[in-house]
N, C-alpha and C. Protein backbone atom coordinates (compact mmCIF):
# COMPACT_ATOMS: atom_id res chain seq x y z
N UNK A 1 0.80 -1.18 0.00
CA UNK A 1 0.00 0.00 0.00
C UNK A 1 0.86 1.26 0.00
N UNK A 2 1.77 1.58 0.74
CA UNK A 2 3.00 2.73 0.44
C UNK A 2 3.28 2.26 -0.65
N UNK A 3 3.77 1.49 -1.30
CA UNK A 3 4.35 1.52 -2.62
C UNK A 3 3.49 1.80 -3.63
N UNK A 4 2.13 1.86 -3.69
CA UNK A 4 1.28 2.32 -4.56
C UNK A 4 1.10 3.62 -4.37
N UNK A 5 0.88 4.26 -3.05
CA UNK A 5 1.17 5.78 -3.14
C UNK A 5 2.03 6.44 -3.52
N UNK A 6 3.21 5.57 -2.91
CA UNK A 6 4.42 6.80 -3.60
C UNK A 6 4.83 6.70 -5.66
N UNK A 7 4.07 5.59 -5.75
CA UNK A 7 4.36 5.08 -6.85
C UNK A 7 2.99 6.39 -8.25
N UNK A 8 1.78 6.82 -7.34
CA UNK A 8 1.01 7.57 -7.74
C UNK A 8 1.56 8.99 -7.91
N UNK A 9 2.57 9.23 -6.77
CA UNK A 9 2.61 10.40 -6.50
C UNK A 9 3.95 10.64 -7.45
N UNK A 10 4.69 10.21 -7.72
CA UNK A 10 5.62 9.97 -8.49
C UNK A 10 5.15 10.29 -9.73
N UNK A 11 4.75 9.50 -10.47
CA UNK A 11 3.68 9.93 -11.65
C UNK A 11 2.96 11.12 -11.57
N UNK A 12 2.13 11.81 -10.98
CA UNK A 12 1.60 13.03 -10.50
C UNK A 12 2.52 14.20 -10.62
N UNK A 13 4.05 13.80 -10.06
CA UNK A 13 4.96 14.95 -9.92
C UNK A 13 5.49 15.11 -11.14
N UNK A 14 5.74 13.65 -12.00
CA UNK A 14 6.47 13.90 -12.97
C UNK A 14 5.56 14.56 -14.29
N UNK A 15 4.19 14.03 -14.31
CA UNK A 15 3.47 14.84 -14.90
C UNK A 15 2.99 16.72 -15.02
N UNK A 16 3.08 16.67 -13.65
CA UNK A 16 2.90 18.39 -13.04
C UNK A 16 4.23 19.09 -13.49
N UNK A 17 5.72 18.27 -13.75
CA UNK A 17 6.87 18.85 -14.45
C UNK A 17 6.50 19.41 -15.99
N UNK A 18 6.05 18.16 -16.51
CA UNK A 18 5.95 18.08 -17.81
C UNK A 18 5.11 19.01 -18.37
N UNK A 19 3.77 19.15 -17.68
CA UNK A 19 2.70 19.95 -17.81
C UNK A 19 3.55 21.60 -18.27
N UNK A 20 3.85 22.07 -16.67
CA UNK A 20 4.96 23.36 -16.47
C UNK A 20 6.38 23.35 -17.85
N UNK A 21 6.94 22.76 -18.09
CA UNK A 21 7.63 22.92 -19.25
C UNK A 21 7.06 22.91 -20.62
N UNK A 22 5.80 22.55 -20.60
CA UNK A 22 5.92 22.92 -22.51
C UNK A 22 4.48 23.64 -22.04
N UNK A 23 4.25 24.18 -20.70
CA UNK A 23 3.64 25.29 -20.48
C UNK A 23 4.27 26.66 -20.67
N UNK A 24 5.92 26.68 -20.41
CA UNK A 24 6.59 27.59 -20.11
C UNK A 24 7.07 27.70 -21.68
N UNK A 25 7.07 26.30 -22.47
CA UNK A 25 7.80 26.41 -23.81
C UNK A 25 6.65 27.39 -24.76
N UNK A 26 5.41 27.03 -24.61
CA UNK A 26 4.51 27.21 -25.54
C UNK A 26 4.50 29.17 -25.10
N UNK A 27 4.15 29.29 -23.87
CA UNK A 27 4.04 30.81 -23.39
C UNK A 27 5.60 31.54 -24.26
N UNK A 28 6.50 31.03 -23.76
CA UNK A 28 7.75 31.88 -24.04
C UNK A 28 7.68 32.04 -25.30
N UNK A 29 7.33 31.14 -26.48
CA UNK A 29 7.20 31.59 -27.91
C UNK A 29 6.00 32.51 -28.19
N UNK A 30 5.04 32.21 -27.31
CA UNK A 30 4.32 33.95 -27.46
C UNK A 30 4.75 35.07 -27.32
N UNK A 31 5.29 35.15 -25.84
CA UNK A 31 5.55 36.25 -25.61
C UNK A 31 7.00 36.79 -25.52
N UNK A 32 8.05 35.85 -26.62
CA UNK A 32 9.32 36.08 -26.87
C UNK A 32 9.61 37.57 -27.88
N UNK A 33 9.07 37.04 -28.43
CA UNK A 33 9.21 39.09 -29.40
C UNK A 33 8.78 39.78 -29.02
N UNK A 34 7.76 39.79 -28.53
CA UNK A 34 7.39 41.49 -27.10
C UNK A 34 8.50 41.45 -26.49
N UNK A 35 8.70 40.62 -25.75
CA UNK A 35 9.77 40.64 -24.85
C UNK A 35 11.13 41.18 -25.60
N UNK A 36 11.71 40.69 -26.50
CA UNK A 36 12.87 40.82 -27.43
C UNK A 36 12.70 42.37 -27.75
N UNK A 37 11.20 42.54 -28.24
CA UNK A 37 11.54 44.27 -28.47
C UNK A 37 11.20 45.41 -27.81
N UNK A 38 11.02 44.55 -26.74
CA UNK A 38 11.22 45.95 -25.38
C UNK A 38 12.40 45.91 -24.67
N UNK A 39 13.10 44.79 -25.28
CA UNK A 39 14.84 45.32 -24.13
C UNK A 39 15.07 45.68 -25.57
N UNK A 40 15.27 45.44 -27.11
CA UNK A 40 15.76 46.21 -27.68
C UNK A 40 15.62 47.79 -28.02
N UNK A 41 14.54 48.19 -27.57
CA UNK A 41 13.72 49.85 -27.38
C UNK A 41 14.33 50.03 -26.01
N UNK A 42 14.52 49.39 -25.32
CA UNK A 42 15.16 50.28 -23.65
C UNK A 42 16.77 50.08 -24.10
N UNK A 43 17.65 49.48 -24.63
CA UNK A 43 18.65 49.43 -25.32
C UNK A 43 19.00 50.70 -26.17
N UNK A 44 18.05 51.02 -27.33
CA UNK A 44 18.53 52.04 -27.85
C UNK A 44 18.06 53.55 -26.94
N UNK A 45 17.26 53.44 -26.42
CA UNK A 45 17.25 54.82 -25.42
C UNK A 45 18.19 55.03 -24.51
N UNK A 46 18.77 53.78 -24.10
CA UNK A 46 20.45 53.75 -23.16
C UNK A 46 21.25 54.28 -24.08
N UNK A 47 21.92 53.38 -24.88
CA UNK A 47 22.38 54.12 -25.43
C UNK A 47 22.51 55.13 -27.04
N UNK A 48 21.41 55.02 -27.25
CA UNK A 48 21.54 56.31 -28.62
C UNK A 48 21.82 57.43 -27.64
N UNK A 49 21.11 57.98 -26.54
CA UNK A 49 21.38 59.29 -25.55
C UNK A 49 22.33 59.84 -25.31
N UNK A 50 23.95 58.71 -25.98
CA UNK A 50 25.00 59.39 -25.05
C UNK A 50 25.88 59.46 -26.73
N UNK A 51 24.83 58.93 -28.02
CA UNK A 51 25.66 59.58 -29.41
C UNK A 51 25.15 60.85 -29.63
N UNK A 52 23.88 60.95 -29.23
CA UNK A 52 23.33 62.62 -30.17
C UNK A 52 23.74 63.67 -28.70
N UNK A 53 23.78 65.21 -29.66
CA UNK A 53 24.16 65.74 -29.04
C UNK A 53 22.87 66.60 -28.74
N UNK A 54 23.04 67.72 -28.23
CA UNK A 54 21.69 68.84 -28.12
C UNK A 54 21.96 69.82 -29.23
N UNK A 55 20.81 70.24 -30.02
CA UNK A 55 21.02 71.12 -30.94
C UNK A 55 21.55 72.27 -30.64
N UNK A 56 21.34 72.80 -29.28
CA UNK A 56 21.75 74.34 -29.12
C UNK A 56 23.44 73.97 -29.08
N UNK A 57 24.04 73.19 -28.77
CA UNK A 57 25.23 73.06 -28.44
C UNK A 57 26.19 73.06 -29.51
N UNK A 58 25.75 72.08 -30.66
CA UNK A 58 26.17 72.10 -31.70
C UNK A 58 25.99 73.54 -32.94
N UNK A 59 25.06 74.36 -32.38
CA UNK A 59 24.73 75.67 -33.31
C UNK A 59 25.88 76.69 -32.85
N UNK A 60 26.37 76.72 -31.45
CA UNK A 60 27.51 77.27 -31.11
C UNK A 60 28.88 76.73 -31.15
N UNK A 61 29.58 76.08 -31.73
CA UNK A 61 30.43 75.83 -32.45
C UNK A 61 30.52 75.77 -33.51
N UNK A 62 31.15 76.48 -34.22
CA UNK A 62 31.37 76.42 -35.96
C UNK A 62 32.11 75.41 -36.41
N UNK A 63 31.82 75.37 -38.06
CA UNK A 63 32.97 74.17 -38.85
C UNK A 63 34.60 74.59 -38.87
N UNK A 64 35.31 74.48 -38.34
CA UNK A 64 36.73 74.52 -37.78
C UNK A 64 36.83 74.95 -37.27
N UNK A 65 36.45 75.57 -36.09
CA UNK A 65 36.38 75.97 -34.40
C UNK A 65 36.82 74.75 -33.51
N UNK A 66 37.75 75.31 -33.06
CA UNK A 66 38.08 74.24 -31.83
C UNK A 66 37.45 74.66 -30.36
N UNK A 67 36.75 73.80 -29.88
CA UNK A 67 36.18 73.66 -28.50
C UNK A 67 36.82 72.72 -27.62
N UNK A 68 36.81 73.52 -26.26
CA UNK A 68 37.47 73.25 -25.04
C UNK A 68 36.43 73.17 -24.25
N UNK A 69 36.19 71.28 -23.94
CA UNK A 69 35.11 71.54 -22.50
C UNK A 69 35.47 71.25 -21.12
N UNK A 70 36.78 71.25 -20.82
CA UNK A 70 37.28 70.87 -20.06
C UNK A 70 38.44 72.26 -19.32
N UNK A 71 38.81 72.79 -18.78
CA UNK A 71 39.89 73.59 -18.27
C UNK A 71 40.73 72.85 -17.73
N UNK A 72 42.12 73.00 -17.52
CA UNK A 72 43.09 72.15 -16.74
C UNK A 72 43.16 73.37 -15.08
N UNK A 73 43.16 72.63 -14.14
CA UNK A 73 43.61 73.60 -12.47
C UNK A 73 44.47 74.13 -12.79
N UNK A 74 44.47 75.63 -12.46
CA UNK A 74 45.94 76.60 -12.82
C UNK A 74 47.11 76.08 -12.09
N UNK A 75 46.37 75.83 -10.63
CA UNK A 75 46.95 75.43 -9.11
C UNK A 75 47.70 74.16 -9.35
N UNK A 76 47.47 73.41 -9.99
CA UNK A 76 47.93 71.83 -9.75
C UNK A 76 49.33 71.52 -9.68
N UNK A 77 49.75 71.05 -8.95
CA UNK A 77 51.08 71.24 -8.00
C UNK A 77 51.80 69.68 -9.83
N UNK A 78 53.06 70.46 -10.21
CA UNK A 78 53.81 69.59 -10.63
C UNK A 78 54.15 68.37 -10.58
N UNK A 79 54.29 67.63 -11.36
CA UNK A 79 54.94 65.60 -10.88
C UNK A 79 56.04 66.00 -10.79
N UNK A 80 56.92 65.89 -9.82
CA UNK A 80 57.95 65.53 -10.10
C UNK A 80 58.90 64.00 -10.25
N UNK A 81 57.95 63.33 -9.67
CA UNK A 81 58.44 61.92 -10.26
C UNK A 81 58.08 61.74 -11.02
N UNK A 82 58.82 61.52 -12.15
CA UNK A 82 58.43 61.74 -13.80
C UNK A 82 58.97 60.13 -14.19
N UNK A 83 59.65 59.65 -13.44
CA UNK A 83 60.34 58.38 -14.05
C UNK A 83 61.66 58.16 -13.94
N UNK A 84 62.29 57.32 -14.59
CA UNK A 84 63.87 56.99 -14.04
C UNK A 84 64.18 57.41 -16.03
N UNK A 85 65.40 58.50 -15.93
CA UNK A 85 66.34 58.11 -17.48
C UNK A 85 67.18 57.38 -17.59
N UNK A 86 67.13 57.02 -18.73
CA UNK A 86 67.61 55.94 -19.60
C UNK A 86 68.65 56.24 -20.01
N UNK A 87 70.06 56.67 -20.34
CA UNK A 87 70.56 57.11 -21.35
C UNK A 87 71.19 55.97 -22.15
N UNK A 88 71.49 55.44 -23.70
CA UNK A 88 71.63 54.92 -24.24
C UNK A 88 72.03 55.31 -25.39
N UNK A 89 73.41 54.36 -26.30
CA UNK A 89 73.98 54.61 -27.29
C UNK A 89 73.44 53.72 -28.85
N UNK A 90 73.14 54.43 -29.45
CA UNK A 90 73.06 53.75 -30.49
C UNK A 90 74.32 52.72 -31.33
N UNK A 91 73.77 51.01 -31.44
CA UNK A 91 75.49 50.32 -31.67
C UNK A 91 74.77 50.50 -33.57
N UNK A 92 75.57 50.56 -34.16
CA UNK A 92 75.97 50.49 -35.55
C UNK A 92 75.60 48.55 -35.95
């Protein structure tokens, strides 16, 4: 009598697997290209945002104008460890 239960329940579980996988197979081919083209639309809003620029920005720079968006610190204290020299002869 245990061996007929567990022997039911066994069957039961392995069925309730089977059921859930080509439940999950059949759903996912529905709803695989929605899915596919909403990370590819949140994809290009990541990053297309950081190729285009803003129009006003680009109307103030001209065609061979050089722009500086950066300043270097007037203050910024020198390296002086620059490295070890080398000196060396060229052999023939």
């Amino acid at each position: 009598m245990i061996q007929a239960a567990a022997v039911t329940g066994l069957v039961k579980t392995i069925l309730i697997i089977l059921l859930v996988w080509y439940g999950v197979k059949i759903l996912s081919r529905l709803f695989a290209p929605f899915l596919v083209r909403y990370v590819a639309k949140k994809a290009e809003q990541k990053f297309g945002g950081a190729y285009h620029r803003p129009q006003n920005k680009e109307s103030k720079v001209k065609e061979g104008e050089t722009s500086i968006d950066k300043m270097p610190r007037k203050n910024a204290p020198p390296k002086k460890n620059v490295g070890e020299y080398v000196d060396y002869e060229e052999i023939d």
